[in-house]
N, C-alpha and C. Protein backbone atom coordinates (compact mmCIF):
# COMPACT_ATOMS: atom_id res chain seq x y z
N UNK A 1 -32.28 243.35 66.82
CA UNK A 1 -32.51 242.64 65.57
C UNK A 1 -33.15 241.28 65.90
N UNK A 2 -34.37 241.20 65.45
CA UNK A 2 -34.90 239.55 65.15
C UNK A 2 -33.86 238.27 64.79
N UNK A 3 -34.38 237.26 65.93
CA UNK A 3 -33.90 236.12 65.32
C UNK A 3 -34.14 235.86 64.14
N UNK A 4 -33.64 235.08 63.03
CA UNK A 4 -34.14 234.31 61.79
C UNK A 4 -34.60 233.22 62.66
N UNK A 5 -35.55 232.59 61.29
CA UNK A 5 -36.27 231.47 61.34
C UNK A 5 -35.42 230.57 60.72
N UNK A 6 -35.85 229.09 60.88
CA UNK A 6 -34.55 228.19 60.32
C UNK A 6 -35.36 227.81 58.84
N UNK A 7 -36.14 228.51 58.44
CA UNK A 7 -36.28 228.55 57.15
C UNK A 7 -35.59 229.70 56.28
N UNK A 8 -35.13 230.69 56.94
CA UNK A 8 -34.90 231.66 56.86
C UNK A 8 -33.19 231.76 56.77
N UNK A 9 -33.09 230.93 58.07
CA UNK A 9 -31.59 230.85 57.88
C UNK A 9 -31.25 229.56 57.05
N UNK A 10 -31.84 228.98 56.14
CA UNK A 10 -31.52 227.75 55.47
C UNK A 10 -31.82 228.58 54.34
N UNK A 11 -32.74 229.39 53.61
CA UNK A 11 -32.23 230.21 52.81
C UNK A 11 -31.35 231.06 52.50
N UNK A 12 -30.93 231.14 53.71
CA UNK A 12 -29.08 232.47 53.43
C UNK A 12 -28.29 230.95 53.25
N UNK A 13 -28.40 229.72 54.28
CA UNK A 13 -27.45 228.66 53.98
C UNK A 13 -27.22 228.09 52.52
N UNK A 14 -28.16 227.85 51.44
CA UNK A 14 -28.08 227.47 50.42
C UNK A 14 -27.42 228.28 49.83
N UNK A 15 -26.95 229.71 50.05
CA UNK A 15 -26.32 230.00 48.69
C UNK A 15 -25.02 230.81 49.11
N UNK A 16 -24.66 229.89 50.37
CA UNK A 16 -23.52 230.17 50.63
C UNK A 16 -22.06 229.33 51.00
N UNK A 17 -21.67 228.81 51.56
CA UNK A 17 -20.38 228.04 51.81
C UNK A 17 -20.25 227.96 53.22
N UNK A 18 -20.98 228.33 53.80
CA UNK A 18 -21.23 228.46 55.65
C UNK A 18 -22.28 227.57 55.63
N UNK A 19 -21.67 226.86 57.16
CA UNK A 19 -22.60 225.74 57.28
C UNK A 19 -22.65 226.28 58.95
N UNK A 20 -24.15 225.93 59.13
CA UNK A 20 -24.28 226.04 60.57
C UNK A 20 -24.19 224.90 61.56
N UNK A 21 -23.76 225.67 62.34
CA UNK A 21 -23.28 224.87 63.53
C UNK A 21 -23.92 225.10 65.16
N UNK A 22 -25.19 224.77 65.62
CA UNK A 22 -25.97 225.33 66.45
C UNK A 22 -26.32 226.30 66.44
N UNK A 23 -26.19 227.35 67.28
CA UNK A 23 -26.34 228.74 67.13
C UNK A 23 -25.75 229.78 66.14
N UNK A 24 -25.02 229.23 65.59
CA UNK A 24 -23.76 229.79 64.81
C UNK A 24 -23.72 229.49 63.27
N UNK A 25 -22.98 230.01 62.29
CA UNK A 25 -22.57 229.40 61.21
C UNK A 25 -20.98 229.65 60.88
N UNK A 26 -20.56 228.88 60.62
CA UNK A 26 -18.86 228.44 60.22
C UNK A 26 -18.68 228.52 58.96
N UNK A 27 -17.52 228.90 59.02
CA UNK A 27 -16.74 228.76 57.80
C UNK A 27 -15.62 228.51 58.07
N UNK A 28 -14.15 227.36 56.84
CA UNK A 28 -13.03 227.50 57.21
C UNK A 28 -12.56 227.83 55.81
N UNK A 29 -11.40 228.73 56.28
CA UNK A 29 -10.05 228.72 55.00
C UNK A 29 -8.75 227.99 55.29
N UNK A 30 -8.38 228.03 53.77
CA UNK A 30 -7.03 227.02 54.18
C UNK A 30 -6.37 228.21 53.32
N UNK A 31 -5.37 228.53 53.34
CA UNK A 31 -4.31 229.48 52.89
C UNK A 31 -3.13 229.01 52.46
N UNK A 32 -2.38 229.71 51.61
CA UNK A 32 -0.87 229.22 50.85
C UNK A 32 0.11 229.14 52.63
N UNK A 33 -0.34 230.00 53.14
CA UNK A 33 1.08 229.85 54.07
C UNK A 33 1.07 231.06 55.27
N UNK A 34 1.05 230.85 56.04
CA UNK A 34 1.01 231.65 57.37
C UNK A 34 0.95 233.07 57.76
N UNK A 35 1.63 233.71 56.68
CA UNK A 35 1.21 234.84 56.68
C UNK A 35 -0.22 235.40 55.81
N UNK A 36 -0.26 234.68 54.95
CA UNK A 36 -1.35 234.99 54.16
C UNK A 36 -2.44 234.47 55.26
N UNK A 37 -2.53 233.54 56.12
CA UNK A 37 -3.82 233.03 56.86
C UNK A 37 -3.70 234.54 57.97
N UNK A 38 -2.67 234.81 58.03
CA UNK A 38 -2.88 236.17 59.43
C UNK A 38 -2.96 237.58 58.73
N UNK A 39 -3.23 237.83 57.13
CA UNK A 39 -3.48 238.97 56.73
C UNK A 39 -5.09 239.03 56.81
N UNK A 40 -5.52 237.68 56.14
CA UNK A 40 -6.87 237.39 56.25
C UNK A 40 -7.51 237.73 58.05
N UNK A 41 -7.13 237.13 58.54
CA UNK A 41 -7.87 237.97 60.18
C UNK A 41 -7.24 238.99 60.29
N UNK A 42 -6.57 239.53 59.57
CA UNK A 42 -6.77 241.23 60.01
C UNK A 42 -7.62 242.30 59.22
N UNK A 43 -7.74 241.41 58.11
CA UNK A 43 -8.90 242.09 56.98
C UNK A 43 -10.26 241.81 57.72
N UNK A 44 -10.63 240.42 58.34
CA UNK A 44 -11.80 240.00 59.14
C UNK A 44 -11.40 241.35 59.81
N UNK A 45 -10.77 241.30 60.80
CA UNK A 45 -10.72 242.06 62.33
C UNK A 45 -11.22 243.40 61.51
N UNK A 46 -10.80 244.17 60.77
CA UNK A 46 -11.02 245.44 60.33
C UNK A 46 -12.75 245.53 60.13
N UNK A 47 -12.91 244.90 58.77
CA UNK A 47 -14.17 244.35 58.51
C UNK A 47 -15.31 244.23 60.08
N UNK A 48 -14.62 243.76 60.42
CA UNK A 48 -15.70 243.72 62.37
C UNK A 48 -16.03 244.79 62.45
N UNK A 49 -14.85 245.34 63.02
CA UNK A 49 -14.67 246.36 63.43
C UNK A 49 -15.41 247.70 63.10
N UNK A 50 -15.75 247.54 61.73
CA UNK A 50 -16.43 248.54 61.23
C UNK A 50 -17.85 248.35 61.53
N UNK A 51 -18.44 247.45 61.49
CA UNK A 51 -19.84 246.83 61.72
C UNK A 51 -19.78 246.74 63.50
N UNK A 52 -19.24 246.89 63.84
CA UNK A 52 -19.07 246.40 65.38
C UNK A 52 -20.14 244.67 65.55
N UNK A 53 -19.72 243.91 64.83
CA UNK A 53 -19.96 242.70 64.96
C UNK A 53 -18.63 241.13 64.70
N UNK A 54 -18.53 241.16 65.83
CA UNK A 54 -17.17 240.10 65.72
C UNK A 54 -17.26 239.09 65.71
N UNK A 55 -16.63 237.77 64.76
CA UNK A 55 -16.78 236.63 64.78
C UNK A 55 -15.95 236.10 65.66
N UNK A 56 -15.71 234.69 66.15
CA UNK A 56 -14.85 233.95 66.99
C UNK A 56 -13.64 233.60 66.00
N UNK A 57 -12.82 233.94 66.02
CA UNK A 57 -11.31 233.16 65.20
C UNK A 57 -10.56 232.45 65.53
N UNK A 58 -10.42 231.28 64.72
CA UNK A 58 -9.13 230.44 65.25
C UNK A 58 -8.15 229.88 64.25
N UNK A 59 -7.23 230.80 64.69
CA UNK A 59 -6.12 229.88 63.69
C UNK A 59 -5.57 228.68 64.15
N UNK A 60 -5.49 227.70 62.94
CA UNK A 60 -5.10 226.47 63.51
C UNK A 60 -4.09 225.99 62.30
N UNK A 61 -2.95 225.24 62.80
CA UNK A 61 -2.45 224.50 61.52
C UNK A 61 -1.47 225.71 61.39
N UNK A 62 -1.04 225.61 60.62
CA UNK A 62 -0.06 226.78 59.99
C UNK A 62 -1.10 227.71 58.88
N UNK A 63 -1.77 227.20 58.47
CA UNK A 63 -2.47 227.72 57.51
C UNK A 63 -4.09 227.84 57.57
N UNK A 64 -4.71 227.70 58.46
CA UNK A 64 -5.98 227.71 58.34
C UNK A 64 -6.75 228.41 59.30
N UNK A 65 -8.13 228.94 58.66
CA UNK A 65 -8.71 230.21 59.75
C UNK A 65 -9.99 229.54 59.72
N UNK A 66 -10.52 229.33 60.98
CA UNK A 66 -11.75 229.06 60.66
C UNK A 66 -12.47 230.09 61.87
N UNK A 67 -14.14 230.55 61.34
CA UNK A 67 -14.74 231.56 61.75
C UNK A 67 -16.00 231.34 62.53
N UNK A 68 -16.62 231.56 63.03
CA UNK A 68 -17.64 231.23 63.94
C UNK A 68 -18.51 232.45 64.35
N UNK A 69 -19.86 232.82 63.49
CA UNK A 69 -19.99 234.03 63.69
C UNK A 69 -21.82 233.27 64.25
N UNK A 70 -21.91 234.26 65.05
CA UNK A 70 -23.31 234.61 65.81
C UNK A 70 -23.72 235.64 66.56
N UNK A 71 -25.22 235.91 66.96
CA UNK A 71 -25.42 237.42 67.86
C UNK A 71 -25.56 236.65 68.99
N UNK A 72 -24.57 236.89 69.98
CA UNK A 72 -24.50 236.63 71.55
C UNK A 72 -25.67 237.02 72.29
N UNK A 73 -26.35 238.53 71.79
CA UNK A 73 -27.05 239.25 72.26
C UNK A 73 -28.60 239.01 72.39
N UNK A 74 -28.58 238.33 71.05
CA UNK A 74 -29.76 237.99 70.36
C UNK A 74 -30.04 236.48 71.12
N UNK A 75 -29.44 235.59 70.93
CA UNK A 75 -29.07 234.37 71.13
C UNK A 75 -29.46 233.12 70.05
N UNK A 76 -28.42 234.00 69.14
CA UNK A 76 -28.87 233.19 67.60
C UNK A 76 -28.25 233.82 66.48
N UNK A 77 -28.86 233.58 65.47
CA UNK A 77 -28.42 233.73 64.36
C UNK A 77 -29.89 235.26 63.98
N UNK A 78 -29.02 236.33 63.29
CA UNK A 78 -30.10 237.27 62.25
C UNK A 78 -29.58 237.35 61.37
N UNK A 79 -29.97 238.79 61.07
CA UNK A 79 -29.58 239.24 59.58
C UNK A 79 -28.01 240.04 59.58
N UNK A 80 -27.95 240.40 60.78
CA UNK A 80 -26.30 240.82 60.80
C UNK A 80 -25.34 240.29 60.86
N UNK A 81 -25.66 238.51 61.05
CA UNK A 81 -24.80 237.38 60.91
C UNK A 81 -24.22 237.18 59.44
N UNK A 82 -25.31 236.94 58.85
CA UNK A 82 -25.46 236.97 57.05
C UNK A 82 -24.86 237.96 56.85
N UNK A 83 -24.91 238.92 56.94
CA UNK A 83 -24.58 240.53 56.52
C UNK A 83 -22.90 240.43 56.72
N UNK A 84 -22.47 239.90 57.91
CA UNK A 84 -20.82 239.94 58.32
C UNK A 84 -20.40 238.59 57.47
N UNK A 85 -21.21 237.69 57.59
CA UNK A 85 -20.76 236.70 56.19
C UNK A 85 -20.24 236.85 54.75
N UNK A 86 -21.14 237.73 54.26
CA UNK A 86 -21.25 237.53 53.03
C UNK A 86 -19.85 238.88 52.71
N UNK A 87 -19.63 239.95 54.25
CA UNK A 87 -18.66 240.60 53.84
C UNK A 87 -17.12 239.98 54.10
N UNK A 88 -17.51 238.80 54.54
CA UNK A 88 -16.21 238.21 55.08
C UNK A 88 -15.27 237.72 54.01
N UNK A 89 -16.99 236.72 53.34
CA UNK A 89 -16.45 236.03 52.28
C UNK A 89 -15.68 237.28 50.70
N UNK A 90 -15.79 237.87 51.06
CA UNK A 90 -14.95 239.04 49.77
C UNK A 90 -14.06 239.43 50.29
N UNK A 91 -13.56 239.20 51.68
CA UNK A 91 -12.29 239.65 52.38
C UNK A 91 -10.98 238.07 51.12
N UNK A 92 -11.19 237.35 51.45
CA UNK A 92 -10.46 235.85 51.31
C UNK A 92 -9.29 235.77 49.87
C-alpha cells in the first residue's frame, strides 16, 4: 500500500479527532472506569485482529487508552491507517 501524501493525510485529519504525531496518528479516550477502558482494547484488539493491522496501546491512569496507529512496513501513514481509524472510532 502507498504512502499518503501530507495533503492527503491532512484530509483524512480534518474530519477526524486523530491528530498526527510523526509517522503516526493518535488518539486518546478517557473512560467511566477501568473496566470499561479494558473492554475498549479488547474491542480494538478484535477489530485488529480482523484486518491484521495493529495499533500501539497504552493504558494509562485508571481510565484512559490512548492509540498510536501506523504501517511499520510502509514507513508511514496510508490508507489502512485511516481505514483502522475510522473502525476504531465506532468501537468507543
Amino acid at each position: 500500500m502507498a504512502l499518503l501524501s501530507g495533503e492527503d493525510i491532512d484530509r483524512h485529519l480534518a474530519r477526524s479527532e486523530w491528530k498526527r504525531e510523526g509517522d503516526a496518528i493518535v488518539r486518546e479516550w478517557k473512560f467511566e472506569d477501568f473496566a470499561q477502558a479494558m473492554g475498549f482494547v479488547n474491542r480494538v484488539a478484535e477489530a485488529a485482529e480482523d484486518v491484521n493491522h495493529h495499533p500501539d496501546i497504552l493504558v494509562h491512569g485508571w481510565n484512559r487508552v490512548r492509540l498510536s496507529v501506523t504501517n511499520h512496513a510502509e514507513g508511514g501513514l496510508t490508507e489502512a491507517d485511516f481505514s483502522l481509524a475510522g473502525m476504531i472510532d465506532g468501537l468507543a
